[in-house]
PDB file of N, CA and C in Angstrom:
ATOM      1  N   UNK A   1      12.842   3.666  10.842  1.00  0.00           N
ATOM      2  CA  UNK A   1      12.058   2.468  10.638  1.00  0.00           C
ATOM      3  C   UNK A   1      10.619   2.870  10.353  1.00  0.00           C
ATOM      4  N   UNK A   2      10.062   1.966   9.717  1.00  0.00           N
ATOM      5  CA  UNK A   2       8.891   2.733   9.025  1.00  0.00           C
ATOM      6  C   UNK A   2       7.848   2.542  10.345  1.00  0.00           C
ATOM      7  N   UNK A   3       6.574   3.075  10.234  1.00  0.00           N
ATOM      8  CA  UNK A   3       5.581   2.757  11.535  1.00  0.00           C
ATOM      9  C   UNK A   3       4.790   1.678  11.346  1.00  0.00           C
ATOM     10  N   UNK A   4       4.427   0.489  12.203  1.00  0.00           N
ATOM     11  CA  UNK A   4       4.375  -0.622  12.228  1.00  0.00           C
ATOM     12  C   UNK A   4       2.587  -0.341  12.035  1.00  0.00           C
ATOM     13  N   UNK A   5       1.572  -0.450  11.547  1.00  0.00           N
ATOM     14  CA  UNK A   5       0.369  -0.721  11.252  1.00  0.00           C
ATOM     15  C   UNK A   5      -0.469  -1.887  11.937  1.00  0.00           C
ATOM     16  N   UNK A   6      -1.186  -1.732  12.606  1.00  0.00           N
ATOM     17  CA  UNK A   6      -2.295  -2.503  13.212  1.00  0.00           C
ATOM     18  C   UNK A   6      -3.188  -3.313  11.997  1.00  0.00           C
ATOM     19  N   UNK A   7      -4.094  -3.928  12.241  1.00  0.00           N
ATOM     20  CA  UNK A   7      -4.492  -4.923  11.393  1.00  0.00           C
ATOM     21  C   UNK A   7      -5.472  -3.637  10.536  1.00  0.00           C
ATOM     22  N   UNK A   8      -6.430  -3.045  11.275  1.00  0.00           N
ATOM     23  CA  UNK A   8      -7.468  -2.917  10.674  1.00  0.00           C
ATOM     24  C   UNK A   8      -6.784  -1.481   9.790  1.00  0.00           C
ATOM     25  N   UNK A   9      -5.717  -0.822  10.150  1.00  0.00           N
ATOM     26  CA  UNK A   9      -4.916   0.325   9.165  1.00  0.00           C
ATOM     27  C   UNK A   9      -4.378  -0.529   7.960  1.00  0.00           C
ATOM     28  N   UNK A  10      -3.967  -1.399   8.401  1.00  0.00           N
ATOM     29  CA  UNK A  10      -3.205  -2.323   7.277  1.00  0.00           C
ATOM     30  C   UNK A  10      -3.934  -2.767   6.608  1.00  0.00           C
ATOM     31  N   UNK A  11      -5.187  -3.127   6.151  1.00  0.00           N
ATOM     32  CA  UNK A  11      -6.250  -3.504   5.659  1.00  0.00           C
ATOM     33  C   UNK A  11      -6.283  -2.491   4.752  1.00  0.00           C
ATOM     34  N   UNK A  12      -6.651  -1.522   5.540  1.00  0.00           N
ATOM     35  CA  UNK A  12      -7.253   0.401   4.683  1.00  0.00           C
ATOM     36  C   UNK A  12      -5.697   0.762   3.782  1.00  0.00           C
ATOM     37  N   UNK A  13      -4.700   0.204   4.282  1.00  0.00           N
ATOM     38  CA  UNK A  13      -3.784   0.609   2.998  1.00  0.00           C
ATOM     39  C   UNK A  13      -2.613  -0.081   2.573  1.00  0.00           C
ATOM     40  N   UNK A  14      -2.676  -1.798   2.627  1.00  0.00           N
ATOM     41  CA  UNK A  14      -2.288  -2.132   1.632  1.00  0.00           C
ATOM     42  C   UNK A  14      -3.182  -3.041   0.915  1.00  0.00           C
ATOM     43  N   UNK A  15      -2.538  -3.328  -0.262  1.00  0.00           N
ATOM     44  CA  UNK A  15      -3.255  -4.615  -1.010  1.00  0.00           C
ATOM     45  C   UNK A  15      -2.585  -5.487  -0.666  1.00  0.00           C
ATOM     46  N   UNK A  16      -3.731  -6.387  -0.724  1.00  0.00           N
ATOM     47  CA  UNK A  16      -2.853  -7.918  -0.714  1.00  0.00           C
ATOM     48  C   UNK A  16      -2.532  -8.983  -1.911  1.00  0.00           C
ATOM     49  N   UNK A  17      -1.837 -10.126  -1.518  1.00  0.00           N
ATOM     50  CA  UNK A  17      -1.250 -10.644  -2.323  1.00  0.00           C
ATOM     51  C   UNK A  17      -1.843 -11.388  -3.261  1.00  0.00           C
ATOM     52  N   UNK A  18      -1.680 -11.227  -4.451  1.00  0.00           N
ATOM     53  CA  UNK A  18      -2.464 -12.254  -5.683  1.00  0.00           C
ATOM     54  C   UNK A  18      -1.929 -13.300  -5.814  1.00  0.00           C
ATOM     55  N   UNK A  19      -3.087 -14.194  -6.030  1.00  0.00           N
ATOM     56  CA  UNK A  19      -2.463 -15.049  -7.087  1.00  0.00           C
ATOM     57  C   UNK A  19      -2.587 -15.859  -8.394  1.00  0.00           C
ATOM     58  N   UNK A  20      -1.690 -16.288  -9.381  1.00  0.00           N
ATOM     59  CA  UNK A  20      -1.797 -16.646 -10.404  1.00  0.00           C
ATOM     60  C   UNK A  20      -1.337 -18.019 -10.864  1.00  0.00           C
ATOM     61  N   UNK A  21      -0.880 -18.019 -12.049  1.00  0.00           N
ATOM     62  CA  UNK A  21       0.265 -18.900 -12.881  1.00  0.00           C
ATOM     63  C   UNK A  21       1.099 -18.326 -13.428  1.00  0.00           C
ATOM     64  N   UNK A  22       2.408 -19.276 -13.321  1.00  0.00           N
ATOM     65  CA  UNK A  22       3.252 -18.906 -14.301  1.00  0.00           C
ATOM     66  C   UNK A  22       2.885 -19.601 -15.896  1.00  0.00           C
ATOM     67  N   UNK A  23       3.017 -19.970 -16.597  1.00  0.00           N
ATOM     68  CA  UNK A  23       2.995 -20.373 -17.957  1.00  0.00           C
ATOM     69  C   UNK A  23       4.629 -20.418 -18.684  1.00  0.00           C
ATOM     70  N   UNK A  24       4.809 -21.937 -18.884  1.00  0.00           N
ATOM     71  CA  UNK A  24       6.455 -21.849 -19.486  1.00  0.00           C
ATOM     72  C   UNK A  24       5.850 -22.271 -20.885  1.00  0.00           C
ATOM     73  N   UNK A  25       6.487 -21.804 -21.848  1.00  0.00           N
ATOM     74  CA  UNK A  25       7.039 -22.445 -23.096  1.00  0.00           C
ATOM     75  C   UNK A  25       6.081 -23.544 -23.767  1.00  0.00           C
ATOM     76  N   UNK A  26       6.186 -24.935 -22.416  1.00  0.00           N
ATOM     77  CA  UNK A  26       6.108 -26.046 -22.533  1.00  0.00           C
ATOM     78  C   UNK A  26       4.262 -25.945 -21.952  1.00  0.00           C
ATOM     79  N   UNK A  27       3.481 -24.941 -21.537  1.00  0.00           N
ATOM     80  CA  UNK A  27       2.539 -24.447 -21.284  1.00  0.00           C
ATOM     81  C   UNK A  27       2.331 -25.486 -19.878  1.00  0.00           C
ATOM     82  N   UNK A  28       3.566 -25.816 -19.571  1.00  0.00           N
ATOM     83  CA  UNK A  28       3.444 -26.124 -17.964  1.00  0.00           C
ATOM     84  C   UNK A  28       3.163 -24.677 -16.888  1.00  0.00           C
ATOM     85  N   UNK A  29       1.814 -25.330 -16.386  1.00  0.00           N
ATOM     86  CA  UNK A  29       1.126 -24.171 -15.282  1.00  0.00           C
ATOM     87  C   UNK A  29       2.021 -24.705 -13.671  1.00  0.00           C
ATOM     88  N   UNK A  30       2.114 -23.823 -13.190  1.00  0.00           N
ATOM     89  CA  UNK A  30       2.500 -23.373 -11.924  1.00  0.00           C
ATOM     90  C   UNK A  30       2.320 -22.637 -10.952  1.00  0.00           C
ATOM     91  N   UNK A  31       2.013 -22.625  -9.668  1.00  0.00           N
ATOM     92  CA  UNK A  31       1.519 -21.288  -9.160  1.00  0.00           C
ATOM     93  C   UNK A  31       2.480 -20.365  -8.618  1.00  0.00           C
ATOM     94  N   UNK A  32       2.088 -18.879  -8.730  1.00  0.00           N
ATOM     95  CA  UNK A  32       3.201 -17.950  -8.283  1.00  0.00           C
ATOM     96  C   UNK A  32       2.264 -16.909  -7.384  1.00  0.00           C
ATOM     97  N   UNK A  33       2.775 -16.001  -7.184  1.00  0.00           N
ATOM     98  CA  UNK A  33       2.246 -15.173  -6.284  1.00  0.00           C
ATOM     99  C   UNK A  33       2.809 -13.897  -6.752  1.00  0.00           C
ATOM    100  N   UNK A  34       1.512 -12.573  -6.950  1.00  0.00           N
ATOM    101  CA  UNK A  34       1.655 -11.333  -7.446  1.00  0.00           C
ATOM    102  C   UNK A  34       1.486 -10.362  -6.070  1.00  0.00           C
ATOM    103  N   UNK A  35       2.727 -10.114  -5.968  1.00  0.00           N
ATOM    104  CA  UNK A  35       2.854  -9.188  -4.703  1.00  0.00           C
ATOM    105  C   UNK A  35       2.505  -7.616  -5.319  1.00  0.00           C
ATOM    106  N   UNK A  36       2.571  -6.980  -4.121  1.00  0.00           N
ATOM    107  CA  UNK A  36       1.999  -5.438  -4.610  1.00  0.00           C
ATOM    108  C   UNK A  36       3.210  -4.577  -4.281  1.00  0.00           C
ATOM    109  N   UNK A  37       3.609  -3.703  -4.759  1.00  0.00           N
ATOM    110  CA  UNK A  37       5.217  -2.983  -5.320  1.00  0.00           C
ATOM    111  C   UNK A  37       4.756  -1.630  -3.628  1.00  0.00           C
ATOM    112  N   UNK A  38       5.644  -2.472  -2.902  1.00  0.00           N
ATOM    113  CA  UNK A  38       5.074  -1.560  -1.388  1.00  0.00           C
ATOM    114  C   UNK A  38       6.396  -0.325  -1.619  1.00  0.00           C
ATOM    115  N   UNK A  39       6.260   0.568  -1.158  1.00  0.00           N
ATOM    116  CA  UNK A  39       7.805   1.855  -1.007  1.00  0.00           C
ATOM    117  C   UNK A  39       7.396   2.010   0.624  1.00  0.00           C
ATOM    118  N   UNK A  40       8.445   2.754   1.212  1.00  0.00           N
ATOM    119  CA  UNK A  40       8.303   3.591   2.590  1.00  0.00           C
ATOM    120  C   UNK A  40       8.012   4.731   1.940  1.00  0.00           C
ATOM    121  N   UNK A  41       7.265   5.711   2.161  1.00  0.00           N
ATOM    122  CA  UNK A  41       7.439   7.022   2.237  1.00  0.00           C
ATOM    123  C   UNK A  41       7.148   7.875   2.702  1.00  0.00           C
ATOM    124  N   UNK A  42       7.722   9.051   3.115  1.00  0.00           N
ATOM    125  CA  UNK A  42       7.543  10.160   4.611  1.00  0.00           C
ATOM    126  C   UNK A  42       6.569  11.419   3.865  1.00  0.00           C
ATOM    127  N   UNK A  43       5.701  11.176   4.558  1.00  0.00           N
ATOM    128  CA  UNK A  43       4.057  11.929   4.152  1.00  0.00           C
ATOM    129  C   UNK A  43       4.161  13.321   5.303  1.00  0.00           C
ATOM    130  N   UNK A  44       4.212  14.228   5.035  1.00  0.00           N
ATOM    131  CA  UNK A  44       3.610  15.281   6.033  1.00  0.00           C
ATOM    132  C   UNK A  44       2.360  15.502   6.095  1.00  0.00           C
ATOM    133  N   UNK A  45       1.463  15.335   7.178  1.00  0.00           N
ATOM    134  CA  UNK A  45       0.406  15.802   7.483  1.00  0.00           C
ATOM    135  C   UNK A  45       0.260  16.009   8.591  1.00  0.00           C
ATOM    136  N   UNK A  46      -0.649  17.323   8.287  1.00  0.00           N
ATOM    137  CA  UNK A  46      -0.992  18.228   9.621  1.00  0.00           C
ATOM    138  C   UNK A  46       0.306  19.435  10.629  1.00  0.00           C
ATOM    139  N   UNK A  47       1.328  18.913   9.388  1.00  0.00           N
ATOM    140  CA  UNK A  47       2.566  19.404   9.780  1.00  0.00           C
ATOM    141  C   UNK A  47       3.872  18.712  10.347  1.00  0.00           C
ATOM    142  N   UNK A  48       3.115  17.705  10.305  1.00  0.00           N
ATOM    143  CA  UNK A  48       3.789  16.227  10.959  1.00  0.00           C
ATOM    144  C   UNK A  48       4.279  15.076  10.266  1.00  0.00           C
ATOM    145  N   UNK A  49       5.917  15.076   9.966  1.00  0.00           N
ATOM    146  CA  UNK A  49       5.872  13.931   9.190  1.00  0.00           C
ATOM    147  C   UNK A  49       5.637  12.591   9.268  1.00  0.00           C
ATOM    148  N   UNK A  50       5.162  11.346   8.898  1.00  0.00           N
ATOM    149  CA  UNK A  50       4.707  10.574   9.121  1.00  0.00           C
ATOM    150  C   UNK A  50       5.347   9.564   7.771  1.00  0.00           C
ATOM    151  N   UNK A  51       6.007   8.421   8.796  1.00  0.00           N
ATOM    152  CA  UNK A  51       6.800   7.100   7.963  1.00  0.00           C
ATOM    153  C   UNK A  51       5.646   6.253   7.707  1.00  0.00           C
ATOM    154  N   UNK A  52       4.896   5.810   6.071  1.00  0.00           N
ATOM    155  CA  UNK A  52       4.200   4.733   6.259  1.00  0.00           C
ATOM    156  C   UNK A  52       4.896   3.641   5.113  1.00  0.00           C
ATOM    157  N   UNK A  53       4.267   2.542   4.973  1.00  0.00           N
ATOM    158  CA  UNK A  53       4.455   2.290   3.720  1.00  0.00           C
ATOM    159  C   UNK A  53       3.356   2.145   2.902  1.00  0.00           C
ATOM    160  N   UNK A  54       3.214   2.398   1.899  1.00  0.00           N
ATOM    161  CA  UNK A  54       2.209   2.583   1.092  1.00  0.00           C
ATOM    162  C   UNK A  54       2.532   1.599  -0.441  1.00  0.00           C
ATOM    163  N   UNK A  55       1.525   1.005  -1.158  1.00  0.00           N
ATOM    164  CA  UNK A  55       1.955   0.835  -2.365  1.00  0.00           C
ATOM    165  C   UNK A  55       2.237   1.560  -3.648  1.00  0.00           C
ATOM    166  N   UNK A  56       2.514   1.506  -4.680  1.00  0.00           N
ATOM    167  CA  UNK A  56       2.869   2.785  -5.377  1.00  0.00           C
ATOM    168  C   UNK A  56       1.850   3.061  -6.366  1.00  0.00           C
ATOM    169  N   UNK A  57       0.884   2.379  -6.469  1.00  0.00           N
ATOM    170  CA  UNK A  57      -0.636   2.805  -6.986  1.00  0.00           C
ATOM    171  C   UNK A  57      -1.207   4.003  -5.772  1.00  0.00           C
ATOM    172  N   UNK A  58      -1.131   3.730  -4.333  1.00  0.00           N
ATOM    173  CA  UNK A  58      -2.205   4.413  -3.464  1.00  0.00           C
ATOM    174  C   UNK A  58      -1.369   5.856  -3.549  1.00  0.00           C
ATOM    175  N   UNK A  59       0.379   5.727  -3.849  1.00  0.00           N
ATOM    176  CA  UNK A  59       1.274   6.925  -3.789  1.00  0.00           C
ATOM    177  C   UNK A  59       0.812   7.838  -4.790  1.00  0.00           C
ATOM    178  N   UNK A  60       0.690   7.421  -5.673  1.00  0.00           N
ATOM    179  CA  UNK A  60      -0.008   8.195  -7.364  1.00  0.00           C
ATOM    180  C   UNK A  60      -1.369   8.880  -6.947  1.00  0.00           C
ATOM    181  N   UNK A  61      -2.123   7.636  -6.179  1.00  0.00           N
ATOM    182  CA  UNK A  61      -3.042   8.663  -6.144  1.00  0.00           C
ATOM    183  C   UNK A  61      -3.264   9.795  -5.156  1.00  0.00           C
ATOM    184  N   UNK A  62      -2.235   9.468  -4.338  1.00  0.00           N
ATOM    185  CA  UNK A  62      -1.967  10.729  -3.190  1.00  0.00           C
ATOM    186  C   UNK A  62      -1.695  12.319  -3.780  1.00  0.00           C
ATOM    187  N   UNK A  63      -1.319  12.315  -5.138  1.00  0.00           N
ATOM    188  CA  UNK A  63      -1.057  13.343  -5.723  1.00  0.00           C
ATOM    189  C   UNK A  63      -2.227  14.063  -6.389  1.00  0.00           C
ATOM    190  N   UNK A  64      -3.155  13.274  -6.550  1.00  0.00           N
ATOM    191  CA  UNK A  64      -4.620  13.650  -6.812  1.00  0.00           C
ATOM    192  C   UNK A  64      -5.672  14.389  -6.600  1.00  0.00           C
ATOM    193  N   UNK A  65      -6.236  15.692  -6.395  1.00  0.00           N
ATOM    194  CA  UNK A  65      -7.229  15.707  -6.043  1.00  0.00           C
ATOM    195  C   UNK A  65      -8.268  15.544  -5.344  1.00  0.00           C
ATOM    196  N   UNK A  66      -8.686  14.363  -5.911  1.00  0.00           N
ATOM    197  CA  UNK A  66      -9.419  13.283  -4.946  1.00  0.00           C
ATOM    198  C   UNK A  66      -9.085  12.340  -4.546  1.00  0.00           C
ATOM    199  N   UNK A  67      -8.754  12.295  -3.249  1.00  0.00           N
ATOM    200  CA  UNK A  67      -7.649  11.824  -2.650  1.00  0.00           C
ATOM    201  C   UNK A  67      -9.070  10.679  -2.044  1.00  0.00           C
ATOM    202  N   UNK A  68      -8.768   9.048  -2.034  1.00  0.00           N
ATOM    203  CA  UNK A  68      -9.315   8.250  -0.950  1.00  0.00           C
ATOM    204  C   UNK A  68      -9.315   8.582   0.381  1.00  0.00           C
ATOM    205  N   UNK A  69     -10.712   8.273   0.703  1.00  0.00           N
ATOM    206  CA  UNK A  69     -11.387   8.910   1.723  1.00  0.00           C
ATOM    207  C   UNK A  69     -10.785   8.634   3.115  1.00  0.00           C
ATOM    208  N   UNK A  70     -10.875   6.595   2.745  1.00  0.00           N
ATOM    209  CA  UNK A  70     -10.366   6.097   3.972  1.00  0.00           C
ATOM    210  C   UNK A  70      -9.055   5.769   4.222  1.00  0.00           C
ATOM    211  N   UNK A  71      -8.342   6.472   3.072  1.00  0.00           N
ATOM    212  CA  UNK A  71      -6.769   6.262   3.012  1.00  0.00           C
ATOM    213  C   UNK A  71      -5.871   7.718   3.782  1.00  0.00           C
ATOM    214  N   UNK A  72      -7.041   8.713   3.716  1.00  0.00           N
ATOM    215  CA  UNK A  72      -6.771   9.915   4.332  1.00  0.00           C
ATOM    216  C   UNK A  72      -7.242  10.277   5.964  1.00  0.00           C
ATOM    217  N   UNK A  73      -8.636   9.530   6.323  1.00  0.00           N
ATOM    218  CA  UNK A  73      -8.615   9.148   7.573  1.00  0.00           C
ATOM    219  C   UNK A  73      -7.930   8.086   8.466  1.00  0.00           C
ATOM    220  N   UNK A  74      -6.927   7.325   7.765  1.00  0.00           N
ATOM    221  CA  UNK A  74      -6.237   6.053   8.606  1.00  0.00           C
ATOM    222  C   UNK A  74      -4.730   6.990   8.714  1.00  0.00           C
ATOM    223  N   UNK A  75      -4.619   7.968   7.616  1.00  0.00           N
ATOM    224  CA  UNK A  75      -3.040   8.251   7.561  1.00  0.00           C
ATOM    225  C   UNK A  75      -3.335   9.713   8.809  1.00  0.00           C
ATOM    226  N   UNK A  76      -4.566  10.121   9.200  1.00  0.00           N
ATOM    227  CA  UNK A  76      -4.660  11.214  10.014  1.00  0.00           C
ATOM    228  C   UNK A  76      -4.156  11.038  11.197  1.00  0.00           C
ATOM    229  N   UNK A  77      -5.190   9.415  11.518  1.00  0.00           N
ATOM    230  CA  UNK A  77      -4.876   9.093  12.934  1.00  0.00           C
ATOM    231  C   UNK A  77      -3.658   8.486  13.402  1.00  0.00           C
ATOM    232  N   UNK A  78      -2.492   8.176  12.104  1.00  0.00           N
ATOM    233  CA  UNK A  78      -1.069   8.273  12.597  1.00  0.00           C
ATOM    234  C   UNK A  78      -0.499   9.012  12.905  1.00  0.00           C
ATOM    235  N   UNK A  79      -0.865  10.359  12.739  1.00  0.00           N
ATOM    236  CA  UNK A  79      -0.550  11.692  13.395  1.00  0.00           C
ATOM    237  C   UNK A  79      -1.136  12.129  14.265  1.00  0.00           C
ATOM    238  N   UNK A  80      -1.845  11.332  14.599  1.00  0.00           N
ATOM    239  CA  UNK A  80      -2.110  12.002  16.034  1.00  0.00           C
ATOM    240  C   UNK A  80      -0.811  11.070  17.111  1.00  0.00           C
TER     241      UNK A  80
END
């Protein structure tokens, strides 16, 4: 089961939900809601694997370099 996130971690790594319109045909507006494409995935750090869920924009950039600052200090202190 993935690890359950406190408010202020959950803040630091997910996005939240948009919202928009749909638009039909008939250019009847509607409102919908643009969710953010969440995965589980098991991160090792510090030697320690660690279940979060993450969205798959913050996953991409985990492969990076320059890795977000406060996305790397919230995922530390799950290992501890």
């Amino acid at each position: 089961m993935a690890r359950k996130l406190n408010h202020k971690t959950r803040k630091a790594l997910a996005p939240k939900t948009r919202f928009g319109k749909n638009v039909s045909f008939s250019q009847r507006h509607t409102a919908r809601k643009f969710k953010p494409n969440l995965q589980t995935v098991t991160l090792w750090i510090d030697g320690k694997p660690i279940r979060v869920t993450l969205s798959a924009r913050q996953i991409r950039s985990l492969g990076k370099e320059e890795q977000p600052k406060e996305l790397m200090v919230e995922l530390r202190k799950l290992a501890k």
